[in-house]
Protein backbone atom coordinates (compact mmCIF):
# COMPACT_ATOMS: atom_id res chain seq x y z
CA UNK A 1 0.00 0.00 0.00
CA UNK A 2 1.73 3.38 -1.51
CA UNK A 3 -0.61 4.96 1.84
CA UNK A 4 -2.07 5.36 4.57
CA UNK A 5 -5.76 4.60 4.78
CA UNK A 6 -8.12 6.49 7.30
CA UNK A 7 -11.55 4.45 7.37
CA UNK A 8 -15.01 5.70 9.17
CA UNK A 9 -16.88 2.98 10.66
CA UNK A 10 -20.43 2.89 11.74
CA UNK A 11 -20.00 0.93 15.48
CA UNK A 12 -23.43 0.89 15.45
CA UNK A 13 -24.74 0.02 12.29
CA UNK A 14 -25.88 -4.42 11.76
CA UNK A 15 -27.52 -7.07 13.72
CA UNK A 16 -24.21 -8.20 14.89
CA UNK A 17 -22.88 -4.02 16.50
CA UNK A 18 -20.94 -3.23 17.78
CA UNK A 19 -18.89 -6.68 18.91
CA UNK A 20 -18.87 -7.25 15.17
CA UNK A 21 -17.51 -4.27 13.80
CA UNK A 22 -14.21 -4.30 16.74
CA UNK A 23 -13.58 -7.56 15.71
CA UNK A 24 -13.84 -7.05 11.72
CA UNK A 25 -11.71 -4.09 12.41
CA UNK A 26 -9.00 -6.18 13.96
CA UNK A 27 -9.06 -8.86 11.49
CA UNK A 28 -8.50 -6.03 9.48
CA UNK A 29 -5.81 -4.14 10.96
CA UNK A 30 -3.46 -7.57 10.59
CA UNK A 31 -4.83 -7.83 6.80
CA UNK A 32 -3.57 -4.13 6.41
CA UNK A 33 -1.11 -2.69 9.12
CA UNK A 34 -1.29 0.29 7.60
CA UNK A 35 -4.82 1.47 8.04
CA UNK A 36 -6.24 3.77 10.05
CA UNK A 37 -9.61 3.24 12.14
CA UNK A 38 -12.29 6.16 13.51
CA UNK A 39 -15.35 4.71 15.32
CA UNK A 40 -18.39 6.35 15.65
CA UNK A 41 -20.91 5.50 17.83
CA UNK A 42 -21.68 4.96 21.20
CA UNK A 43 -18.24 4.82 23.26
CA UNK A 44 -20.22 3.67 26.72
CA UNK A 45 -21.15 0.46 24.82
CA UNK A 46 -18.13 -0.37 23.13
CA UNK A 47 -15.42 1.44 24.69
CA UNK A 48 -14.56 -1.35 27.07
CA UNK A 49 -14.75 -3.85 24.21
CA UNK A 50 -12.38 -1.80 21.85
CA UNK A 51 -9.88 -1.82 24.77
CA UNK A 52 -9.35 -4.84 24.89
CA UNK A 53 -7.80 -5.10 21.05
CA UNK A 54 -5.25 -3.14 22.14
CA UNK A 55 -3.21 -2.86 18.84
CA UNK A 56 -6.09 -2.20 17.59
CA UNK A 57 -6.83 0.67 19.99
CA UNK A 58 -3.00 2.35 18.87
CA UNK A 59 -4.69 2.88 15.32
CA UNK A 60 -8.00 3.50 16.38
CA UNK A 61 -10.05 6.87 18.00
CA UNK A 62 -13.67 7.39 18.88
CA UNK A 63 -16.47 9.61 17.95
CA UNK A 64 -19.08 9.88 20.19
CA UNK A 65 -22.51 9.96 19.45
CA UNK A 66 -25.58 8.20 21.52
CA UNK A 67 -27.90 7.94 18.09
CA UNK A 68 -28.15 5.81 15.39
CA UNK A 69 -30.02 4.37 12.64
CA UNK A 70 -32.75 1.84 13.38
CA UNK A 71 -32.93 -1.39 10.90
CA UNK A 72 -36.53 -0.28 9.76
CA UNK A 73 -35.81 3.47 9.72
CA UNK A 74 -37.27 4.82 6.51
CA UNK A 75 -34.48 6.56 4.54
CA UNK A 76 -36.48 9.80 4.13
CA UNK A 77 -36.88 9.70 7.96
CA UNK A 78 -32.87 9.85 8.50
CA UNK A 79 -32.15 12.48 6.01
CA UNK A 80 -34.51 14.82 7.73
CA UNK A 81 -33.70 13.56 11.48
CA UNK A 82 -30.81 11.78 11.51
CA UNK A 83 -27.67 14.17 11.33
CA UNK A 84 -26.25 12.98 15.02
CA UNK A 85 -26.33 9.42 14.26
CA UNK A 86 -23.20 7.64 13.91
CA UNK A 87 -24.32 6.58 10.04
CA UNK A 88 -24.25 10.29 9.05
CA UNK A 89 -21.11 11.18 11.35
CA UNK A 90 -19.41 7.90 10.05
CA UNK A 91 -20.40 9.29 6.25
CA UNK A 92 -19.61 13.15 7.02
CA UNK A 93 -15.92 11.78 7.66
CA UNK A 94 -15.69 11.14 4.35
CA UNK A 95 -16.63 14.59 2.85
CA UNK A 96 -14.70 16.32 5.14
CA UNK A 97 -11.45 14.69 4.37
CA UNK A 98 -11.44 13.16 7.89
CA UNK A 99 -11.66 9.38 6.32
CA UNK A 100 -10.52 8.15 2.88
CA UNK A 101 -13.94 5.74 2.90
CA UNK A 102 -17.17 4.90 5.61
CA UNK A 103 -18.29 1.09 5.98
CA UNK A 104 -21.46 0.05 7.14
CA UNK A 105 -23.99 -2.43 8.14
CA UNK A 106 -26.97 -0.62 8.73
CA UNK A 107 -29.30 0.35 6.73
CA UNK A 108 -28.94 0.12 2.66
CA UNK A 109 -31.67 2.21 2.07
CA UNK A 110 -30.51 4.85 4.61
CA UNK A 111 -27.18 4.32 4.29
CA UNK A 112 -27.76 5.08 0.17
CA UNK A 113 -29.97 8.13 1.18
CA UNK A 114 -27.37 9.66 3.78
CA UNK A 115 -24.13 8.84 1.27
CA UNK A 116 -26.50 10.79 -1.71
CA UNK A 117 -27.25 13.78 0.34
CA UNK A 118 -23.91 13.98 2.40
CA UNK A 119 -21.49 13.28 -0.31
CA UNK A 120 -23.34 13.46 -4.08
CA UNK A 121 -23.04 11.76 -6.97
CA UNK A 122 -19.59 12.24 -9.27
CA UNK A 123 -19.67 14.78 -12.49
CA UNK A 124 -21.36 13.43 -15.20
CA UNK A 125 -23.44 10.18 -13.02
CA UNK A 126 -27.04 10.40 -12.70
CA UNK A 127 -27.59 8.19 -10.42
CA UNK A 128 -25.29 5.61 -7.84
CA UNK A 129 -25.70 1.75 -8.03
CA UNK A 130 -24.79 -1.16 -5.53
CA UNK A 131 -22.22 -3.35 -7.05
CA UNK A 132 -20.81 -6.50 -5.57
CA UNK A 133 -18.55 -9.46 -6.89
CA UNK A 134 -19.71 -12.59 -6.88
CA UNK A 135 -18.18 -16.11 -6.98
CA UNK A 136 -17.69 -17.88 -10.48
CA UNK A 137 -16.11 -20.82 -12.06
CA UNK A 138 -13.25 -18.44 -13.65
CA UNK A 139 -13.12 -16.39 -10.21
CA UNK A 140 -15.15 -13.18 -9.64
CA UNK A 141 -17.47 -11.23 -11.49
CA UNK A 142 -18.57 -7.84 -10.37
CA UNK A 143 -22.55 -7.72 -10.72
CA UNK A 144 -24.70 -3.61 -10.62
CA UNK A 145 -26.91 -2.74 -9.70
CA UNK A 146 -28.25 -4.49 -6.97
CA UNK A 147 -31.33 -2.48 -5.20
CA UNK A 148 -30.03 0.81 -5.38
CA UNK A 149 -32.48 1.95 -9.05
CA UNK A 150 -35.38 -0.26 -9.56
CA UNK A 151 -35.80 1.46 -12.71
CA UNK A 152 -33.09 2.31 -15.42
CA UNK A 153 -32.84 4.13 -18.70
CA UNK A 154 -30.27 3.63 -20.95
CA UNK A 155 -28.11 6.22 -19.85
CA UNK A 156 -27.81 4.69 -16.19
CA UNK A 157 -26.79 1.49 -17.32
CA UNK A 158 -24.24 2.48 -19.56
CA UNK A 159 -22.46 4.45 -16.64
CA UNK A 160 -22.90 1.37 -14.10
CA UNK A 161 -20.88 -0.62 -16.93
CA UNK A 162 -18.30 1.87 -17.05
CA UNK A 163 -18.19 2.09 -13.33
CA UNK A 164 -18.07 -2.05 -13.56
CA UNK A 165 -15.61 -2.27 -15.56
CA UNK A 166 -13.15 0.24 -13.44
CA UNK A 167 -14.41 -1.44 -10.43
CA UNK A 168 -13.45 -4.98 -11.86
CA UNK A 169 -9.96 -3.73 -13.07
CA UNK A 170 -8.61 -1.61 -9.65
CA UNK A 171 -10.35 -3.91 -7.17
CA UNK A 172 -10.50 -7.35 -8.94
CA UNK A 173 -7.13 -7.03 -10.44
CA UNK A 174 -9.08 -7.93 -13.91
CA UNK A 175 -7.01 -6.99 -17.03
CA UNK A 176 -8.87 -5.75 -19.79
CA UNK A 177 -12.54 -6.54 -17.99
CA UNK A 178 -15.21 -7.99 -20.31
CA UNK A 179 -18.68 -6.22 -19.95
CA UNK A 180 -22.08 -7.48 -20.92
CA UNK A 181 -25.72 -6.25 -20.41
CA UNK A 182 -27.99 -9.04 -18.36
CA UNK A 183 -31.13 -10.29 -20.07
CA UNK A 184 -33.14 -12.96 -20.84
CA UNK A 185 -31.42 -13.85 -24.05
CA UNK A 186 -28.45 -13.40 -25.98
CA UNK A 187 -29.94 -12.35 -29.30
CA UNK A 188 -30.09 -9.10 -29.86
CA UNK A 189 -34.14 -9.09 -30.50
CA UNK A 190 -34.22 -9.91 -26.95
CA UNK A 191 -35.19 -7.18 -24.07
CA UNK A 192 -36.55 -3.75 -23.38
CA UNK A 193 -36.52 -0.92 -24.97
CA UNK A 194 -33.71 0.51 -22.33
CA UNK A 195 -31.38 -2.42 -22.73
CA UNK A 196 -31.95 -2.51 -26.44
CA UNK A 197 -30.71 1.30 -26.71
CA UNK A 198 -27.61 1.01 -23.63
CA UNK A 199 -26.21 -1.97 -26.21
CA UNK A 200 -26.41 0.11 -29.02
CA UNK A 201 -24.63 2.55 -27.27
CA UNK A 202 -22.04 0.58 -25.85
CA UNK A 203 -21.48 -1.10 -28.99
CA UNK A 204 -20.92 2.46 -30.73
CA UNK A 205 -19.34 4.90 -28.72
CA UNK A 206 -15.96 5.56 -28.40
CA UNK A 207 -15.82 3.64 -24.23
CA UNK A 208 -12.72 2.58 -22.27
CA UNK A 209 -14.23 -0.86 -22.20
CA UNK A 210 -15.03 -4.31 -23.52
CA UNK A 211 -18.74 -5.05 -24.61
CA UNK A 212 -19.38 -8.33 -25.12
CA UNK A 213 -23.00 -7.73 -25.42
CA UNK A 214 -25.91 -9.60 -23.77
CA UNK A 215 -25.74 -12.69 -21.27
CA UNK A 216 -28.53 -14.55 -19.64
CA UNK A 217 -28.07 -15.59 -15.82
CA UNK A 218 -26.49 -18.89 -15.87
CA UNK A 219 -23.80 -16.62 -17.09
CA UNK A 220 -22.92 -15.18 -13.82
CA UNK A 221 -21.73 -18.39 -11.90
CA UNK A 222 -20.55 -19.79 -15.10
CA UNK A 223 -18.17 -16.33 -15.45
CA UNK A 224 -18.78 -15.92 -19.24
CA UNK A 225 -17.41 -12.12 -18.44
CA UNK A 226 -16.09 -9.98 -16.22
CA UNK A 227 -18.97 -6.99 -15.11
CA UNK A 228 -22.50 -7.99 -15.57
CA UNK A 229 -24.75 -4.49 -15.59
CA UNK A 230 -28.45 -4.64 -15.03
CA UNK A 231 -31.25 -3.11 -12.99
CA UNK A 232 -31.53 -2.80 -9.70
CA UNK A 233 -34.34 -4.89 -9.32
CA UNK A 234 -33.29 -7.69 -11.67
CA UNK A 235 -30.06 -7.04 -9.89
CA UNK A 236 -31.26 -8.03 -6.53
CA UNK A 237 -33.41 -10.60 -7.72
CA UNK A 238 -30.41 -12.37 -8.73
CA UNK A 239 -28.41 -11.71 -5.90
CA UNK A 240 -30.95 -13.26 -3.54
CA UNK A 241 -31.27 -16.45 -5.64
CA UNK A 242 -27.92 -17.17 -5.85
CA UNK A 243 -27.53 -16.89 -1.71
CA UNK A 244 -30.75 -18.83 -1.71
CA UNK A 245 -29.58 -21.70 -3.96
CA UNK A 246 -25.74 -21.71 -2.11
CA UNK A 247 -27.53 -22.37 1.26
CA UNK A 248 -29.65 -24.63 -0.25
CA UNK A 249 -27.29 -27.03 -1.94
CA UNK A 250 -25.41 -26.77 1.18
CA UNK A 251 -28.12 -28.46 2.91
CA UNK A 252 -28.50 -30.82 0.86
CA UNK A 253 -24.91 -31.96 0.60
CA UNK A 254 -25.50 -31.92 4.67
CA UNK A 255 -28.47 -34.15 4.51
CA UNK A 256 -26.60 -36.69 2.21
CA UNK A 257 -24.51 -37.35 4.57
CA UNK A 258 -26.00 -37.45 7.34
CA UNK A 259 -28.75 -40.25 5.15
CA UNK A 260 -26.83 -43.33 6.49
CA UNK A 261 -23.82 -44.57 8.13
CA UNK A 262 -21.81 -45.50 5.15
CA UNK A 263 -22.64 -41.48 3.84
CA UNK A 264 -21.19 -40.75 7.28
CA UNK A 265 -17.90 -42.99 6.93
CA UNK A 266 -17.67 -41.39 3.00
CA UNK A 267 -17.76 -37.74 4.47
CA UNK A 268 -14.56 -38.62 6.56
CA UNK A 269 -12.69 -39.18 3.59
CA UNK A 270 -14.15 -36.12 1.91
CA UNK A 271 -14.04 -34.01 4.63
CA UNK A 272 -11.31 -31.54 3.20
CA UNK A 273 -12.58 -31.29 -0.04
CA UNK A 274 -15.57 -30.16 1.34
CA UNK A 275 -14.38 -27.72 3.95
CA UNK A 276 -12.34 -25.98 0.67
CA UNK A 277 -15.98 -26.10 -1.32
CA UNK A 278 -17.47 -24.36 1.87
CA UNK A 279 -14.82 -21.94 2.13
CA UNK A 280 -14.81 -21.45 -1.34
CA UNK A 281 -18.14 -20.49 -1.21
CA UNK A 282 -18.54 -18.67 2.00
CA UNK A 283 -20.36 -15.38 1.58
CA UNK A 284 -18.38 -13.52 4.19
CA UNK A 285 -15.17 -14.10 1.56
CA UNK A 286 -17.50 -12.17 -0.80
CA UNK A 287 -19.03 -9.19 1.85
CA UNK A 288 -19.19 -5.95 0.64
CA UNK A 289 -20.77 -4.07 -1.72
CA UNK A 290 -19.56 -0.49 -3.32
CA UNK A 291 -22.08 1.91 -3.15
CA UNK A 292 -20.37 3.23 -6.64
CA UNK A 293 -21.06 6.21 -8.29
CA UNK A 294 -20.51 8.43 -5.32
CA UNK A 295 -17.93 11.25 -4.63
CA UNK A 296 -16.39 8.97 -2.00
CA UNK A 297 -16.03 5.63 -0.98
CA UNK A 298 -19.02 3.89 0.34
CA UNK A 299 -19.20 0.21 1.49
CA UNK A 300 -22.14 -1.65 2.85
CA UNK A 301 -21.65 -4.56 4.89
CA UNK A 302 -24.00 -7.35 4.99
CA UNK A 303 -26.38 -6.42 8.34
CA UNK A 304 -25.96 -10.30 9.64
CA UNK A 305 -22.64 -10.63 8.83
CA UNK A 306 -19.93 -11.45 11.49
CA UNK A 307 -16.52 -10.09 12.22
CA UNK A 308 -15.07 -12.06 9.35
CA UNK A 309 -17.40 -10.91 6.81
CA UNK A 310 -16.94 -7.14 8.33
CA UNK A 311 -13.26 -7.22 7.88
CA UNK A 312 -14.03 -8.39 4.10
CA UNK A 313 -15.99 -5.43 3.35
CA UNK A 314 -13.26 -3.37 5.20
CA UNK A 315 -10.87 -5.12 2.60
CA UNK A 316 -13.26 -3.68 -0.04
CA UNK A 317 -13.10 -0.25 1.36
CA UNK A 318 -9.13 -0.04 1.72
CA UNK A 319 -9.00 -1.39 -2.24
CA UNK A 320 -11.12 1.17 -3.35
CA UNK A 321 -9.08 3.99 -1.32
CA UNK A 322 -5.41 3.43 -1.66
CA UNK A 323 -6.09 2.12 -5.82
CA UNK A 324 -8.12 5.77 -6.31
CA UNK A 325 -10.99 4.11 -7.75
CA UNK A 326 -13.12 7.21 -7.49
CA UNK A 327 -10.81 9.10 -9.03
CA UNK A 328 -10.33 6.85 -12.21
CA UNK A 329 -14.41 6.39 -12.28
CA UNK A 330 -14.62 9.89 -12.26
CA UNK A 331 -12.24 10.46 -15.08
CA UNK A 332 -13.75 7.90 -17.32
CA UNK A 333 -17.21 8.54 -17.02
CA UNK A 334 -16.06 12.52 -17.31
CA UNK A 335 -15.03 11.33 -20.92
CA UNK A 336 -18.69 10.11 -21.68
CA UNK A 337 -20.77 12.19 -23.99
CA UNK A 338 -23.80 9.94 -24.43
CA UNK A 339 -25.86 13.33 -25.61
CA UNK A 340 -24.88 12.48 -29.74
CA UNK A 341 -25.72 8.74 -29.20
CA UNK A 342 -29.06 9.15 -27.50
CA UNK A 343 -30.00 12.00 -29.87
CA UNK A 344 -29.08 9.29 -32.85
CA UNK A 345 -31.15 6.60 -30.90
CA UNK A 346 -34.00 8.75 -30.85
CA UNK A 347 -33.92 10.01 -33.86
CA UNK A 348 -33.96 6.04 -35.39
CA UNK A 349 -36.89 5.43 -32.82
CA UNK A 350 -38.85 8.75 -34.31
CA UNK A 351 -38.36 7.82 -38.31
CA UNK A 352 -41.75 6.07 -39.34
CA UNK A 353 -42.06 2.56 -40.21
């Protein structure tokens, strides 16, 4: 690391706060000895606790603050109310220069709200999007948006994909990142109206990327490419049924062996190989997700995650921080002009049959 990393934490923010949080934070401070840690939240309930990690403590101070946002809060709620919680204080860090990057488990829809209002959007980005990476047969692919937009013209999906693609490259290590559009077919008949015009786009204008076009979603666990860019909806539609089908398979590889005593003898001898498939599919190994789009970094934790998972998304934060991945997002998307090729797409769209 070329330097030091100041992050904000939210010591309140999950199911799991704050005992969660102090020990993500020291998983992470022997992951990356040169970071920086400022808590926020309430020091009378986990002042004690952050004592005891006491090399932790040597990199560490504490912001008080005795609010903080409830798991059912409504977003609009917070904005209006919730400017002494340690969410906001934890995200005002990061505007002021105080932090490099804010992680959280609170809220999304708060947390989104707050990060909107306290730090805006980049130049030239309409709107922000959630973007994770997910596990894959070739290794990781970075999936957006995933709740943040429920709706999406063209124009926001074609600046997630160039915020995928730097994502996938700074974070991810990818070289050259292949980018595709999710939909329900490969052909290009296939979609809406909005996908139909963002893969025109991406197809014609001059982008720092690769567009590989559209890809269906077997293609996300199979890795066919690098980014996959879709609504946020469809987004976390997908997200949910791949953690769905992981813990389901899991319990059925559990059942099998547990069906009869020779299943039971046969898991002995298999009993590494599954504890690497296990690992290898872990979630916390994948906790995490970039609130991208944002003039700062952003990173919401998983609200049941535990202090494994925590120091993951930590991980995330202190990637996107000492690699300048705001900074390179900003520049690339600052090169967009999509004005000409919507004004072309239209004018195709307005020319009678």
């Amino acid at each position: 690391m070329d330097k030091t990393v100041t992050l904000a934490l939210d010591a309140m923010g999950g199911d799991n706060a704050p005992e969660a949080v102090i020990a993500g934070a020291n998983i992470a401070r022997k992951r990356h000895p040169e970071v920086r840690f400022i808590f926020f939240g309430d020091a009378a309930k986990f002042g004690k606790r952050l004592a005891r990690f006491k090399a932790l403590s040597a990199v560490s101070s504490v912001v008080h603050t005795d609010e903080f946002v409830a798991a059912d809060a409504k977003p609009s709620q917070v904005v209006r109310t919730g400017r002494n919680t340690s969410m906001w204080k934890a995200v005002e860090a990061v505007r002021d220069g105080t932090a490099n990057g804010v992680v959280s488990s609170g809220n999304t829809g708060a947390l989104m709200a707050v990060a909107m209002f306290t730090l805006r959007t980049l130049p030239a980005i309409d709107r922000p999007a959630i973007a994770t990476f997910m596990p894959t047969l070739r290794g990781e692919t970075v999936v957006l948006d995933l709740g943040a937009n429920l709706k999406c013209n063209a124009r926001n999906l074609v600046q997630f994909a160039v915020m995928g693609e730097v994502y996938s490259r700074t974070v991810l290590g990818a070289r050259d990142p292949k980018v595709a559009l999710l939909n329900i077919g490969t052909e290009e008949t296939k979609g809406n109206e909005a996908l139909k015009e963002a893969a025109s786009i991406l197809i014609n204008a001059d982008l720092p990327l690769t567009f590989c076009g559209y890809v269906e979603g077997d293609d996300i666990p199979n890795g066919t490419v690098d980014v996959v860019v879709t609504d946020g909806f469809t987004g976390n539609v997908a997200l949910k049924t791949a953690e769905g089908t992981a813990k389901l398979m899991t319990n059925f590889v559990r059942q099998a062996f547990r069906s009869s005593l020779s299943a039971r003898i046969g898991y002995l001898f298999a009993r590494r190989a599954f504890t690497k498939m296990r690992m290898r599919a872990d979630p916390r190994r994948y906790n995490g997700a970039m609130l991208l789009g944002l003039n700062g970094v952003c990173v919401k934790s998983h609200g049941g995650t535990d202090a494994l998972g925590f120091a993951t998304a930590i991980g995330v934060a202190v990637d996107m921080a000492s690699k300048n991945a705001i900074e390179l997002i900003a520049e690339h998307v600052g090169q967009l002009d999509l004005a000409p090729a919507l004004a072309a797409e239209s004018s195709v769209k307005a020319v009678p049959n």
